[in-house]
PDB file of N, CA and C in Angstrom:
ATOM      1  N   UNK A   1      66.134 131.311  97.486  1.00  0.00           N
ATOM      2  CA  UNK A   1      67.306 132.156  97.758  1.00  0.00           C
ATOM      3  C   UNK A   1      67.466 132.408  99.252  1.00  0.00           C
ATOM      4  N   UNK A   2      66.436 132.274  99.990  1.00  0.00           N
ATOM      5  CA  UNK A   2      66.438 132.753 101.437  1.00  0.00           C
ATOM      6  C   UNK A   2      67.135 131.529 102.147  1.00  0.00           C
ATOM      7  N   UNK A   3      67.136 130.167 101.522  1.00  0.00           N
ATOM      8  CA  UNK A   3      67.931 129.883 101.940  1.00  0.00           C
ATOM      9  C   UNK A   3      69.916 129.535 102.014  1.00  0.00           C
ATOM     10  N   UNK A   4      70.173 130.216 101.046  1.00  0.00           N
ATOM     11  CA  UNK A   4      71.398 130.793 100.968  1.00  0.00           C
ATOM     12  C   UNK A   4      72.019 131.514 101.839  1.00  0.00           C
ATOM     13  N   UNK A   5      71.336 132.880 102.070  1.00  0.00           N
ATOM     14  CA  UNK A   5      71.844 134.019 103.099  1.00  0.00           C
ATOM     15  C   UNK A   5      72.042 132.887 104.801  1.00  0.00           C
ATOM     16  N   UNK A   6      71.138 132.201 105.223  1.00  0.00           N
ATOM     17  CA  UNK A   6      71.321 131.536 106.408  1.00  0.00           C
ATOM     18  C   UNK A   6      72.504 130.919 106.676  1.00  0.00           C
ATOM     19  N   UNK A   7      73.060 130.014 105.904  1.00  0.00           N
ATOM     20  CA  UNK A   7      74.125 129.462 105.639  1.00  0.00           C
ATOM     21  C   UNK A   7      75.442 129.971 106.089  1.00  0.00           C
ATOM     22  N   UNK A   8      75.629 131.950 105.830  1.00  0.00           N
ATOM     23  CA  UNK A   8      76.494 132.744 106.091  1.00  0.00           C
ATOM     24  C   UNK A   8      76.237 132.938 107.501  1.00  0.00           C
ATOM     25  N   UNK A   9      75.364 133.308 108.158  1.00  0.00           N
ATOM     26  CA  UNK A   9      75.251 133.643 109.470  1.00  0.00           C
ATOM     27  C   UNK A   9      75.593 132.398 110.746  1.00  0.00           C
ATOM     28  N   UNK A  10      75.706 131.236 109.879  1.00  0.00           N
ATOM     29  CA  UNK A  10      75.650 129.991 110.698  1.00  0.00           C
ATOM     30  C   UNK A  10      77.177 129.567 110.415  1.00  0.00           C
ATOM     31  N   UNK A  11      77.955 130.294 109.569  1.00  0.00           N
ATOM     32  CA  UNK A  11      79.162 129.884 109.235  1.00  0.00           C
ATOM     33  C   UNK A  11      79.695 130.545 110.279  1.00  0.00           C
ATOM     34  N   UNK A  12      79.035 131.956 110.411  1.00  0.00           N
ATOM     35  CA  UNK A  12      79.956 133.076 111.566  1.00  0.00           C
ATOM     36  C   UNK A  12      80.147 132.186 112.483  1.00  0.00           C
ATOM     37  N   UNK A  13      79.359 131.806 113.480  1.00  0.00           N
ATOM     38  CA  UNK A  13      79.374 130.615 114.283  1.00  0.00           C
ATOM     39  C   UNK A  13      80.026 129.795 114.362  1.00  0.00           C
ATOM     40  N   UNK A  14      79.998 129.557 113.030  1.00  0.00           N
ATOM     41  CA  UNK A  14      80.867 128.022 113.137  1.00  0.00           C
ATOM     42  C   UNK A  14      82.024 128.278 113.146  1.00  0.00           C
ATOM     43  N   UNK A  15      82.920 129.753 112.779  1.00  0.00           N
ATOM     44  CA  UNK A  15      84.178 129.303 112.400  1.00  0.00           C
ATOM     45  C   UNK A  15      84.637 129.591 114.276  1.00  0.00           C
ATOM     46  N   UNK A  16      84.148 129.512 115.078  1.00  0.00           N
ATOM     47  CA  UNK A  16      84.155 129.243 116.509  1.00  0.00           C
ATOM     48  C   UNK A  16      84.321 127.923 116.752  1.00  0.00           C
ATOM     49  N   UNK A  17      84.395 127.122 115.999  1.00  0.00           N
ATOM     50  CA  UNK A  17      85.243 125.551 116.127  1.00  0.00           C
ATOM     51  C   UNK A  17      84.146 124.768 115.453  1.00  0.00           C
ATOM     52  N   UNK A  18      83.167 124.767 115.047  1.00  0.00           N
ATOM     53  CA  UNK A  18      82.737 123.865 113.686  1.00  0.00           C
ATOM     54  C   UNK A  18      83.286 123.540 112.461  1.00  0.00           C
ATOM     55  N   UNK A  19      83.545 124.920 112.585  1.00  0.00           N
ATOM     56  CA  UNK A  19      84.167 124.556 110.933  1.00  0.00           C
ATOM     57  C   UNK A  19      85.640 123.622 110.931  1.00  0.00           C
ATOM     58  N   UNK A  20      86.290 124.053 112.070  1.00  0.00           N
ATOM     59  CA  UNK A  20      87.227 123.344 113.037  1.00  0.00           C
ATOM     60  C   UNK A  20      87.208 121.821 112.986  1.00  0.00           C
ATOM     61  N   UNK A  21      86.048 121.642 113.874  1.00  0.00           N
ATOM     62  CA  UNK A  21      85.810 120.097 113.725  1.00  0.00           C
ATOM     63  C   UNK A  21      85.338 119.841 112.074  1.00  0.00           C
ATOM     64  N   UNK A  22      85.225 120.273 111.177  1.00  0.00           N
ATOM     65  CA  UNK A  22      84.949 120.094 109.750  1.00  0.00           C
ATOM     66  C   UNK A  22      85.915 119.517 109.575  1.00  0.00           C
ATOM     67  N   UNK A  23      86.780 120.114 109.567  1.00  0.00           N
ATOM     68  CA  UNK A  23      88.626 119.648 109.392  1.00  0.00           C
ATOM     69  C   UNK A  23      89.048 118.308 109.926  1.00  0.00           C
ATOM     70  N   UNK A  24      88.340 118.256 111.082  1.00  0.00           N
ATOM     71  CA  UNK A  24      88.741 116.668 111.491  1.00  0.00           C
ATOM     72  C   UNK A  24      88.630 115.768 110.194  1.00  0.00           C
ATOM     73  N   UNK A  25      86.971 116.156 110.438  1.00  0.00           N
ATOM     74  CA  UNK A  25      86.450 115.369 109.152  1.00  0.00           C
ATOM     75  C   UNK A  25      87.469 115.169 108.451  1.00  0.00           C
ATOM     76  N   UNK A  26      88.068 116.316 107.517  1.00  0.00           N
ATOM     77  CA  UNK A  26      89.191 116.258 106.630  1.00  0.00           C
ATOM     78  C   UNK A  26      90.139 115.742 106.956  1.00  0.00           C
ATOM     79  N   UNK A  27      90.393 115.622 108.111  1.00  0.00           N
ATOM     80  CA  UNK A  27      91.411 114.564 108.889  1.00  0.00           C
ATOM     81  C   UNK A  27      91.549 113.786 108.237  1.00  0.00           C
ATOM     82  N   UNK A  28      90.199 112.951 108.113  1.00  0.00           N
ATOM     83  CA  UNK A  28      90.029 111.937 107.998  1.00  0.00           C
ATOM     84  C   UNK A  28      90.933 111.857 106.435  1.00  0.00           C
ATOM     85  N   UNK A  29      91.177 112.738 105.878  1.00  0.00           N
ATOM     86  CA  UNK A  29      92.427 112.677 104.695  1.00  0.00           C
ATOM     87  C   UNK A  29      93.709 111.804 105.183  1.00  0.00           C
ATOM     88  N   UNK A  30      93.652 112.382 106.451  1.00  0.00           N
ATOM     89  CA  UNK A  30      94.640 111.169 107.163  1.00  0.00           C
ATOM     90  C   UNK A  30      94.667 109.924 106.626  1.00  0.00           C
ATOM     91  N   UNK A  31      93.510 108.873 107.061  1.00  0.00           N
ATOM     92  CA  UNK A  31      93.212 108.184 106.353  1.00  0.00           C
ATOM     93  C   UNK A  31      93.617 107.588 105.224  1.00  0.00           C
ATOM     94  N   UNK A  32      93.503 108.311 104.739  1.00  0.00           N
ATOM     95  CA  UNK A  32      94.287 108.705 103.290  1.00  0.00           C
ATOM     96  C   UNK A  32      95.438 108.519 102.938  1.00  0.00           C
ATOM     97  N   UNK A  33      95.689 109.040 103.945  1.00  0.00           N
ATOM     98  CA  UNK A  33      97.327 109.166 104.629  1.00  0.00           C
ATOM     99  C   UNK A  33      97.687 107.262 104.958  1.00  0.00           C
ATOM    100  N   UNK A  34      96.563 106.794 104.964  1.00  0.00           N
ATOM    101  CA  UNK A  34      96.703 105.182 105.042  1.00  0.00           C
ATOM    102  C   UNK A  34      97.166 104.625 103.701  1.00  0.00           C
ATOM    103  N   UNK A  35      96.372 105.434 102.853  1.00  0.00           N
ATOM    104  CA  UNK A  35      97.130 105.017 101.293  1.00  0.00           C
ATOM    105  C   UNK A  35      98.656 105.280 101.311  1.00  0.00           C
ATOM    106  N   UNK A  36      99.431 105.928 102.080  1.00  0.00           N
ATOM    107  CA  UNK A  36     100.960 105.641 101.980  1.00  0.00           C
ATOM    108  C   UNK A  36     100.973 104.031 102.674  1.00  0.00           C
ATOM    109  N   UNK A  37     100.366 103.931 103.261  1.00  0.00           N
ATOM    110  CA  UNK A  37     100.507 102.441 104.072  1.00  0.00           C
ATOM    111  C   UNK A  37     100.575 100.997 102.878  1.00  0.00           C
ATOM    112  N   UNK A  38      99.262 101.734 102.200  1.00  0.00           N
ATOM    113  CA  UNK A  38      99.278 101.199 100.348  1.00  0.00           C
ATOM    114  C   UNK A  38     100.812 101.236 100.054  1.00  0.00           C
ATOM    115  N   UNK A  39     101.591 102.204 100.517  1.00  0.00           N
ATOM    116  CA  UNK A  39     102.396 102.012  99.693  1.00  0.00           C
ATOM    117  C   UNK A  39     103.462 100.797 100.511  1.00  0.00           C
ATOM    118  N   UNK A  40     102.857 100.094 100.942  1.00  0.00           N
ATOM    119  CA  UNK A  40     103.106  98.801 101.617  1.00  0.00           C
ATOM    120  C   UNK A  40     103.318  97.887  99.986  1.00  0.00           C
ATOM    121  N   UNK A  41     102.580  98.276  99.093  1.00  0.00           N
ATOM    122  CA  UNK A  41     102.271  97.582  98.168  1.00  0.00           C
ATOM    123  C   UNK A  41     103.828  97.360  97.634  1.00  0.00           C
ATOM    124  N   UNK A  42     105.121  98.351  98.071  1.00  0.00           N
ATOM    125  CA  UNK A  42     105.434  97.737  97.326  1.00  0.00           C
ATOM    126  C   UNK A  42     106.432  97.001  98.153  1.00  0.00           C
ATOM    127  N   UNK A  43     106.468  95.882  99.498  1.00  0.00           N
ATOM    128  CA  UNK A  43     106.680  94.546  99.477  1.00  0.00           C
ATOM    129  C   UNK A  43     106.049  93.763  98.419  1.00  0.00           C
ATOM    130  N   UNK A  44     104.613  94.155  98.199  1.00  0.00           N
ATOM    131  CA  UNK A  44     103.711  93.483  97.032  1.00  0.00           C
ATOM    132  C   UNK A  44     105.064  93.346  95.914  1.00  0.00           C
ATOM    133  N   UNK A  45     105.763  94.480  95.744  1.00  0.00           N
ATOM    134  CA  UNK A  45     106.959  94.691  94.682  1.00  0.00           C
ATOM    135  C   UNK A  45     108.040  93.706  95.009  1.00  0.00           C
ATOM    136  N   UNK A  46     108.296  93.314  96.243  1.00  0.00           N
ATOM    137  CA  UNK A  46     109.069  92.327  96.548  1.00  0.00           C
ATOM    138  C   UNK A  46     108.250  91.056  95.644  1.00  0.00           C
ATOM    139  N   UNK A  47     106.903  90.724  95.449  1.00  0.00           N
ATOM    140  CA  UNK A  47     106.389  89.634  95.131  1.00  0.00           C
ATOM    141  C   UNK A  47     106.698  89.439  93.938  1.00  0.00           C
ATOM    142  N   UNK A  48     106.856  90.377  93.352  1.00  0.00           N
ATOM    143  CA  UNK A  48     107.036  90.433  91.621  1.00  0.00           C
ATOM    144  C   UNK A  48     108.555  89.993  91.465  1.00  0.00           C
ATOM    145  N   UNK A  49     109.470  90.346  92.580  1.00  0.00           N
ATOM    146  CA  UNK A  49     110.363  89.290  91.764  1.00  0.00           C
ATOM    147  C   UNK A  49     110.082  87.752  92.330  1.00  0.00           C
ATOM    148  N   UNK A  50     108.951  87.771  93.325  1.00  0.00           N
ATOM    149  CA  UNK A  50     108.744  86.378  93.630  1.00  0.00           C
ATOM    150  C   UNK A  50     107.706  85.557  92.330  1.00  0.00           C
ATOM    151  N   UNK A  51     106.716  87.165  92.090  1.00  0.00           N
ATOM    152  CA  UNK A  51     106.555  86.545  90.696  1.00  0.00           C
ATOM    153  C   UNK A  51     107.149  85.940  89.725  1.00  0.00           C
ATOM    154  N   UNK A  52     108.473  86.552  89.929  1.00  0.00           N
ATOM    155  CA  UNK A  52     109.374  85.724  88.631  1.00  0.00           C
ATOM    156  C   UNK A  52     109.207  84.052  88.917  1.00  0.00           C
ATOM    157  N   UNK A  53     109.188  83.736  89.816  1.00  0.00           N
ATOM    158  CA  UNK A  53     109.184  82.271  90.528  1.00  0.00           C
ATOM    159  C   UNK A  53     107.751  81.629  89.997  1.00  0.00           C
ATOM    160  N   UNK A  54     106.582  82.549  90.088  1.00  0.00           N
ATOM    161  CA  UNK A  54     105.465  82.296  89.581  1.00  0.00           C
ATOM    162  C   UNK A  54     105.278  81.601  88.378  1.00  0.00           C
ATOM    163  N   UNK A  55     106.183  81.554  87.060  1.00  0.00           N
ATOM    164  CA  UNK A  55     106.036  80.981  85.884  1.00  0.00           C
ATOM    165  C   UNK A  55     106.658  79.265  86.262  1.00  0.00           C
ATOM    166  N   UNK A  56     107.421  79.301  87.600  1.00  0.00           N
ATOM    167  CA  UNK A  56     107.757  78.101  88.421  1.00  0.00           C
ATOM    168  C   UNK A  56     106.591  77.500  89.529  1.00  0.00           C
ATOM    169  N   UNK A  57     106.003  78.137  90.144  1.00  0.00           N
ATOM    170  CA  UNK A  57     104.665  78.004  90.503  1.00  0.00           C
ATOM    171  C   UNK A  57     103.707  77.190  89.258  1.00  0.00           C
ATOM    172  N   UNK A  58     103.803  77.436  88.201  1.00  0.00           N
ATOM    173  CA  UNK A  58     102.403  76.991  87.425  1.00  0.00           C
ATOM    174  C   UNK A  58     102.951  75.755  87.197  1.00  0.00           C
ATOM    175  N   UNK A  59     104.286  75.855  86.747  1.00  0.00           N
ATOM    176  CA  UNK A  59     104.155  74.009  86.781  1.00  0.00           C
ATOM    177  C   UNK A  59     104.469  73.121  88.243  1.00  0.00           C
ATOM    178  N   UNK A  60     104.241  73.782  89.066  1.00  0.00           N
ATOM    179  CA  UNK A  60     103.831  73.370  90.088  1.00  0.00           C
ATOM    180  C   UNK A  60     102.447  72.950  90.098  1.00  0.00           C
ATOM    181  N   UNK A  61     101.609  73.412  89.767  1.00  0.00           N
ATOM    182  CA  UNK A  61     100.107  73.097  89.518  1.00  0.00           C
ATOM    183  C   UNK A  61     100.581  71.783  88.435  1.00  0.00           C
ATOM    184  N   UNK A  62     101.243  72.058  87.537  1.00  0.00           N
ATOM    185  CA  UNK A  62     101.057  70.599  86.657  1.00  0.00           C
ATOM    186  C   UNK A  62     101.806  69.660  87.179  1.00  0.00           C
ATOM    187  N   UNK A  63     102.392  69.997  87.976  1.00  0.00           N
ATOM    188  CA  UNK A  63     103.161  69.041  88.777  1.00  0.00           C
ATOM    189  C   UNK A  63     102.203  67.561  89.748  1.00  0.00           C
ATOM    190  N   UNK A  64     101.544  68.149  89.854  1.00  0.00           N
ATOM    191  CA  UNK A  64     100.084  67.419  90.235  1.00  0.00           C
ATOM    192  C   UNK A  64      99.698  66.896  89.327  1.00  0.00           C
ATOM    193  N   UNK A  65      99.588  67.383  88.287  1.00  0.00           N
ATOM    194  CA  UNK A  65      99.285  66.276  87.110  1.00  0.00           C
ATOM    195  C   UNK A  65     100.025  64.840  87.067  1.00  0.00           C
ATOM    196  N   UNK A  66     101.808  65.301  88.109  1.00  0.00           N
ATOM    197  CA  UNK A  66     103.040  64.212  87.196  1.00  0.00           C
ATOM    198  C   UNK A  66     102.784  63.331  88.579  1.00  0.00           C
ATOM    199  N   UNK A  67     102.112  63.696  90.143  1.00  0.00           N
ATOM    200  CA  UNK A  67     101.901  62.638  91.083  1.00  0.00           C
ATOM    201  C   UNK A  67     100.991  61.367  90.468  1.00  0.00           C
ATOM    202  N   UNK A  68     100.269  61.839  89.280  1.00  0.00           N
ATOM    203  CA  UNK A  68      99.395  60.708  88.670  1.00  0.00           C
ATOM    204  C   UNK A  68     100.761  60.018  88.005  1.00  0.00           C
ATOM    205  N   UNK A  69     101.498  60.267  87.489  1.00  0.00           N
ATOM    206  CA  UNK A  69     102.749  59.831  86.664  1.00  0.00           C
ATOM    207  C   UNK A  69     103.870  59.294  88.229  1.00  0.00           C
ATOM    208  N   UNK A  70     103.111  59.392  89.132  1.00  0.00           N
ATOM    209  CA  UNK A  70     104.553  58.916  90.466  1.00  0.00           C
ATOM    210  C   UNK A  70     104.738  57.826  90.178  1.00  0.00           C
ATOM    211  N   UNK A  71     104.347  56.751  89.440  1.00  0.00           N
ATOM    212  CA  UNK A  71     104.514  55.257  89.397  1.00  0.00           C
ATOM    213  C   UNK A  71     105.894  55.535  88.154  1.00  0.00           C
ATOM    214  N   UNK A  72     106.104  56.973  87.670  1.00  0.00           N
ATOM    215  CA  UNK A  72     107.522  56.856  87.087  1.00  0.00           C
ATOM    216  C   UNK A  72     108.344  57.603  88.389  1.00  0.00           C
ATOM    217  N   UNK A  73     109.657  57.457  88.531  1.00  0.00           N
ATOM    218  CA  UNK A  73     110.481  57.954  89.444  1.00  0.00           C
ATOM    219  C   UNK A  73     110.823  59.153  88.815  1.00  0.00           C
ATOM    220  N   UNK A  74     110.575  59.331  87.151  1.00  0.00           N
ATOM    221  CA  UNK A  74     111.208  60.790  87.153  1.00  0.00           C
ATOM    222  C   UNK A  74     110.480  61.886  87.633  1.00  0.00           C
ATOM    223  N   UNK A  75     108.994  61.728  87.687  1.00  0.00           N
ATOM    224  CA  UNK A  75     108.149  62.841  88.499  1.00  0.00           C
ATOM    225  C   UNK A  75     108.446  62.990  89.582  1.00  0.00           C
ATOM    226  N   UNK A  76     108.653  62.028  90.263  1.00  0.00           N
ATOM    227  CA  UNK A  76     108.908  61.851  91.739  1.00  0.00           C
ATOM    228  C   UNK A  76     110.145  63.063  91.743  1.00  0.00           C
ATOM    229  N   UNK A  77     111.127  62.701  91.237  1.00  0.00           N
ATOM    230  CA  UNK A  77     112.664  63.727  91.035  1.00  0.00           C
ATOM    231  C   UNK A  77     112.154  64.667  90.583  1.00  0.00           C
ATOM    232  N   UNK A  78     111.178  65.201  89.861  1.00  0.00           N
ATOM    233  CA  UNK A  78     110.759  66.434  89.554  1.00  0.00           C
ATOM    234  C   UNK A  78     109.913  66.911  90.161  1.00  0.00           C
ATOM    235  N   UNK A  79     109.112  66.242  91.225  1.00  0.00           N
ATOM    236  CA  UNK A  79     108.684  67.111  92.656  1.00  0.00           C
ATOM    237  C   UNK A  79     109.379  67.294  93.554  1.00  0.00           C
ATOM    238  N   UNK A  80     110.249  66.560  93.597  1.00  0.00           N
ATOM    239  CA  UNK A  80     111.920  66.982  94.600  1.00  0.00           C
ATOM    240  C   UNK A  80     112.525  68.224  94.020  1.00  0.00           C
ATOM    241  N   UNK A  81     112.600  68.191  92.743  1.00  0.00           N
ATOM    242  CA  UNK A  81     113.483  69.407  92.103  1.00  0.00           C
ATOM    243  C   UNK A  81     112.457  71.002  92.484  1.00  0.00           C
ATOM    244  N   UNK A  82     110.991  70.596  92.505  1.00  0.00           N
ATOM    245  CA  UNK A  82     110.157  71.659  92.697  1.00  0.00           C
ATOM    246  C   UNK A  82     110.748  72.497  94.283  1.00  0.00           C
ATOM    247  N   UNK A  83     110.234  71.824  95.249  1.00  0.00           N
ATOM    248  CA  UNK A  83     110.817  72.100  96.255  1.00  0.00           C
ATOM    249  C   UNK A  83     112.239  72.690  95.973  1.00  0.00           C
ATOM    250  N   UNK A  84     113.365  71.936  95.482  1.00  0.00           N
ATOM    251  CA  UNK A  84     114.581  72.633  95.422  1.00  0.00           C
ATOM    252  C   UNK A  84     114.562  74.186  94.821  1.00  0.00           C
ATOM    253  N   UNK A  85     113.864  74.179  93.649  1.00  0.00           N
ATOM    254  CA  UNK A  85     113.565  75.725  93.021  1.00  0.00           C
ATOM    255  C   UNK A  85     113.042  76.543  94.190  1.00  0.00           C
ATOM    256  N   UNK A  86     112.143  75.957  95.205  1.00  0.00           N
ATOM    257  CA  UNK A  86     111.751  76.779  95.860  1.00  0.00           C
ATOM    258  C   UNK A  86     112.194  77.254  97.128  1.00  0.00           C
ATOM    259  N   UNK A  87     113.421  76.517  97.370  1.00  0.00           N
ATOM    260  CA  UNK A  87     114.613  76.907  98.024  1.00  0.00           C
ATOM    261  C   UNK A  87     115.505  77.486  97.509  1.00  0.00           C
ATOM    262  N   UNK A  88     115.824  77.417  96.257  1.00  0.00           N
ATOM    263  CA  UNK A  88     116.633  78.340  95.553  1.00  0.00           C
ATOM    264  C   UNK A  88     116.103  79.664  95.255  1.00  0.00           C
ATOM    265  N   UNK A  89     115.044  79.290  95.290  1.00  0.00           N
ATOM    266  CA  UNK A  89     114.409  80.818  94.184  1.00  0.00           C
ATOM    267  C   UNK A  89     114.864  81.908  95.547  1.00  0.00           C
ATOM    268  N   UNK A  90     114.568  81.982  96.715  1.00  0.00           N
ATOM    269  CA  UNK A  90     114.992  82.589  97.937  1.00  0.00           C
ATOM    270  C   UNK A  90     116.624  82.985  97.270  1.00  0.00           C
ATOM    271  N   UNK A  91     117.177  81.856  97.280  1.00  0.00           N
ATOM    272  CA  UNK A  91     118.613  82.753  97.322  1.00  0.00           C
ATOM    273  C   UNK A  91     118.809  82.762  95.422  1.00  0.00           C
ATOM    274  N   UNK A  92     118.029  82.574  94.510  1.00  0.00           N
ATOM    275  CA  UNK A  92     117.938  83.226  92.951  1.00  0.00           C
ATOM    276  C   UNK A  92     117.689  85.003  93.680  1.00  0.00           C
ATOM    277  N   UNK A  93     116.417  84.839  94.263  1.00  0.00           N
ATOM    278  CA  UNK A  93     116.469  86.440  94.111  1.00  0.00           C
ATOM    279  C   UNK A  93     117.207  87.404  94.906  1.00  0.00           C
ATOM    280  N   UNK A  94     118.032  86.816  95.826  1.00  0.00           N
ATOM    281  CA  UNK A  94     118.811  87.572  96.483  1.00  0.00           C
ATOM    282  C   UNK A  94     120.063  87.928  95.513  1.00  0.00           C
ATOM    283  N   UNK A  95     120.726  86.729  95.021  1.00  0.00           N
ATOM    284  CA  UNK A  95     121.331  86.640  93.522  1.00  0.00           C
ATOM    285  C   UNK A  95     120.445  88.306  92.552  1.00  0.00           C
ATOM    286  N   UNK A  96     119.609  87.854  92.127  1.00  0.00           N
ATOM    287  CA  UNK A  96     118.786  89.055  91.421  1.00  0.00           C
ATOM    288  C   UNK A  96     119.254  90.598  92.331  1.00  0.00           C
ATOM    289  N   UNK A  97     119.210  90.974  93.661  1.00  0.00           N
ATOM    290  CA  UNK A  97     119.097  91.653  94.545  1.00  0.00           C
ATOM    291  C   UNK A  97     120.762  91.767  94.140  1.00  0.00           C
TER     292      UNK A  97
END
């Protein structure tokens, strides 16, 4: 218990600018205050309608599958068309917008 009572006598003190600089510390809520910066996230929200493009993205991945298929010309036109989606999708989501 004796060390309880100390605590009070060292606070008197402190509230002479310790406890003061405590607060910085708490500043550091500021910081925190970086989580509005989080709220950067929502360009991230811009991504989601770029996500929409994303279900166009995956067959982009299989699209790589159809360069094994380039010895047909229609893959070939359907990696041309990829690119085109992905010039469109820019002005799709402004369209969306």
């Amino acid at each position: 218990t004796p060390m309880p009572p100390p605590p009070p006598p060292s606070a008197t003190p402190a509230p002479t600018g310790d406890p003061e600089p405590t607060e910085e510390p708490e500043g550091t809520e500021e910081p925190e205050g970086t989580e509005e910066p989080e709220g950067t996230e929502e360009p991230e929200g811009t991504e989601e309608p770029e996500g929409t493009e994303s279900p166009e993205p995956t067959e982009e991945p299989e699209g790589t599958e159809e360069p094994e298929g380039t010895e047909s010309p229609e893959p070939t036109h359907r990696s041309s068309a990829l690119p085109a989606h992905m010039s469109g999708a820019p002005l799709r989501s402004k369209q969306l917008s």
